[in-house]
C-alpha atoms as a PDB file:
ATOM      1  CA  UNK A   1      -7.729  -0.125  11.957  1.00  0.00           C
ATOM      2  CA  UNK A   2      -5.369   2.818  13.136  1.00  0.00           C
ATOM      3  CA  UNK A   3      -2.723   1.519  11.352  1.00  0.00           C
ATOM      4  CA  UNK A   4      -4.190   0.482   8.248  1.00  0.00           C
ATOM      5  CA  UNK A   5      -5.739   4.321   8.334  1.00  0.00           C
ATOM      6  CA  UNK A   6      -1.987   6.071   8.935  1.00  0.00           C
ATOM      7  CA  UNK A   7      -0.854   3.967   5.689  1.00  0.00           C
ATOM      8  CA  UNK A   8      -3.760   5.106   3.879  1.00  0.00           C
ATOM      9  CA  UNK A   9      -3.182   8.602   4.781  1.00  0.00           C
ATOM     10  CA  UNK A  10       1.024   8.262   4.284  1.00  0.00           C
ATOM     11  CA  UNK A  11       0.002   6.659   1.055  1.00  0.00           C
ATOM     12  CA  UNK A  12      -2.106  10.181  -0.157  1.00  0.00           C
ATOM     13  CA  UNK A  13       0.084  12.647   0.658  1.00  0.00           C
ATOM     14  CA  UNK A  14       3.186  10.864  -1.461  1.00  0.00           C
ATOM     15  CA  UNK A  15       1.328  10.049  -4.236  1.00  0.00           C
ATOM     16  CA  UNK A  16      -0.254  13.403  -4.340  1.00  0.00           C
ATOM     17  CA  UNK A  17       2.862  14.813  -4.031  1.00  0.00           C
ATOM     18  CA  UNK A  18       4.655  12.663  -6.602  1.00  0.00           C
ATOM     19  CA  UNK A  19       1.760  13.491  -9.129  1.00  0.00           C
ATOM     20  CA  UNK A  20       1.754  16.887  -8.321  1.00  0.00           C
ATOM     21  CA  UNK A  21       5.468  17.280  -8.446  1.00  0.00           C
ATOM     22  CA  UNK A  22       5.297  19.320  -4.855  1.00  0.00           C
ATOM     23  CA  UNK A  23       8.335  20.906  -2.716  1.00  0.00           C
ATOM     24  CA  UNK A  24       8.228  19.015   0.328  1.00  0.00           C
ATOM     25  CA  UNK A  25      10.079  19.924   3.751  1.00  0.00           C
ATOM     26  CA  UNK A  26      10.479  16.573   5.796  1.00  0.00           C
ATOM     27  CA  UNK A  27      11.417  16.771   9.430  1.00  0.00           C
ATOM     28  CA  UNK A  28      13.654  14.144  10.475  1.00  0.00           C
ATOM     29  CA  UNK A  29      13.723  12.652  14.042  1.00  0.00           C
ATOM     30  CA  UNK A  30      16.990  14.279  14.709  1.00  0.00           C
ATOM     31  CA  UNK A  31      15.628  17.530  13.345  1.00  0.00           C
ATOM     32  CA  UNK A  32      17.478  17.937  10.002  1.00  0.00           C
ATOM     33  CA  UNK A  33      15.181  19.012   7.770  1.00  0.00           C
ATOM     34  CA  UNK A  34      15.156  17.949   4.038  1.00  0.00           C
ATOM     35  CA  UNK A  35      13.527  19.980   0.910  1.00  0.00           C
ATOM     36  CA  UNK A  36      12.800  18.128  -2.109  1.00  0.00           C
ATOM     37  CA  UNK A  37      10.287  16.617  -4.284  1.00  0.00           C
ATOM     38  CA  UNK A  38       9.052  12.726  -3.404  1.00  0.00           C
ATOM     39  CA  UNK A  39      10.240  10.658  -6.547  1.00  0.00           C
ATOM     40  CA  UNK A  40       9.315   7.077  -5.248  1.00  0.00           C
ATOM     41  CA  UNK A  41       8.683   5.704  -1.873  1.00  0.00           C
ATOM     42  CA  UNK A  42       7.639   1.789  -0.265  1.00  0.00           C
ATOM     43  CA  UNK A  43       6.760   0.113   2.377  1.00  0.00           C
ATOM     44  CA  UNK A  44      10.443   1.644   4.654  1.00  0.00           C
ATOM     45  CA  UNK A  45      11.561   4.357   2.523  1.00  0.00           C
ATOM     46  CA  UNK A  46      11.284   6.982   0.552  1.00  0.00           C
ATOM     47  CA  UNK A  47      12.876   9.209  -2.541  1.00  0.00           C
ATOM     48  CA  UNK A  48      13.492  13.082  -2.024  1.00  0.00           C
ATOM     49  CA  UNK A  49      15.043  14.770  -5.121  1.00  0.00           C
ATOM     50  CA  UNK A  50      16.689  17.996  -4.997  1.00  0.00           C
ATOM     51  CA  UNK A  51      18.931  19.809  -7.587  1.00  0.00           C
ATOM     52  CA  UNK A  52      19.380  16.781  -9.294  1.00  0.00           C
ATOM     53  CA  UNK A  53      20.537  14.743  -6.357  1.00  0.00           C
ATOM     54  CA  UNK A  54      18.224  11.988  -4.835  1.00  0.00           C
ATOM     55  CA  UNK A  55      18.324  10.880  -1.288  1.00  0.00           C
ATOM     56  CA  UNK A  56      16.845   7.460   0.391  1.00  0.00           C
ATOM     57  CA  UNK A  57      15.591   8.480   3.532  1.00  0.00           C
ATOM     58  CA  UNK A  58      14.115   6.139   6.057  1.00  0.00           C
ATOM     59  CA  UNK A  59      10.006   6.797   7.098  1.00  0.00           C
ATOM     60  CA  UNK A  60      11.105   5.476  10.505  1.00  0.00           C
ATOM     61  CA  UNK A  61      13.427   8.452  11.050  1.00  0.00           C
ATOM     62  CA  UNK A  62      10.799  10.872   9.619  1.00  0.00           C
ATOM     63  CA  UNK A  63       8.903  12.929  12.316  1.00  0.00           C
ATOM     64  CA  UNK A  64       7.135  15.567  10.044  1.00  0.00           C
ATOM     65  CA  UNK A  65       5.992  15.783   6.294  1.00  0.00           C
ATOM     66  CA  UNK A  66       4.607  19.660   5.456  1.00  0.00           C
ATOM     67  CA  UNK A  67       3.871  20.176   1.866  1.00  0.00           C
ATOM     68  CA  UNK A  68       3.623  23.657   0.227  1.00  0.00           C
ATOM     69  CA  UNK A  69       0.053  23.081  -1.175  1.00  0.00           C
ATOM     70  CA  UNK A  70      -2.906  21.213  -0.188  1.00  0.00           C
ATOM     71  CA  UNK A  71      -3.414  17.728  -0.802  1.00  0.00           C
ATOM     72  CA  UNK A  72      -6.416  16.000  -1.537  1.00  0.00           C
ATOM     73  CA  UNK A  73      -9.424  16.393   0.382  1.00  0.00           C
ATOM     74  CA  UNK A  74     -11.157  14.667   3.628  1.00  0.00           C
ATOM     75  CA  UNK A  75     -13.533  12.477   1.064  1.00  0.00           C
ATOM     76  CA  UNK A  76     -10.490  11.228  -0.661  1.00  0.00           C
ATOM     77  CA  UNK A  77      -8.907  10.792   2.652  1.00  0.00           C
END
């Protein structure tokens, strides 16, 4: 049930994000930290785009997703 939960929740905040078109920051494990906007993302990975450029980065090496507006709400949660 916890996981299935954490997917649900990953799976609001990118699509929000995609459909909003929203400046992410992502936090990586190694602390690099990325700023783009989430063009596509599955099951492993997903697509930050920035300046034109577009990066595959790996969910298992993210630690941290902050967003720059809200997304969704607890109901939708």
């Amino acid at each position: 049930m916890a996981m299935e939960r954490s997917n649900h929740l990953q799976e609001a905040v990118f699509s929000a994000s995609m459909a909003e078109k929203s400046i992410v920051t992502i936090y990586l494990l190694n602390g690099v930290k990325l700023i783009g906007a989430i063009t596509g993302y599955d099951q492993f990975t997903l697509l930050l785009e920035r300046d034109g450029i577009c990066q595959q980065v790996e969910k298992s090496a993210i630690a941290a997703v902050s967003t720059s507006s809200k997304i969704g709400s607890d109901a939708e949660l």
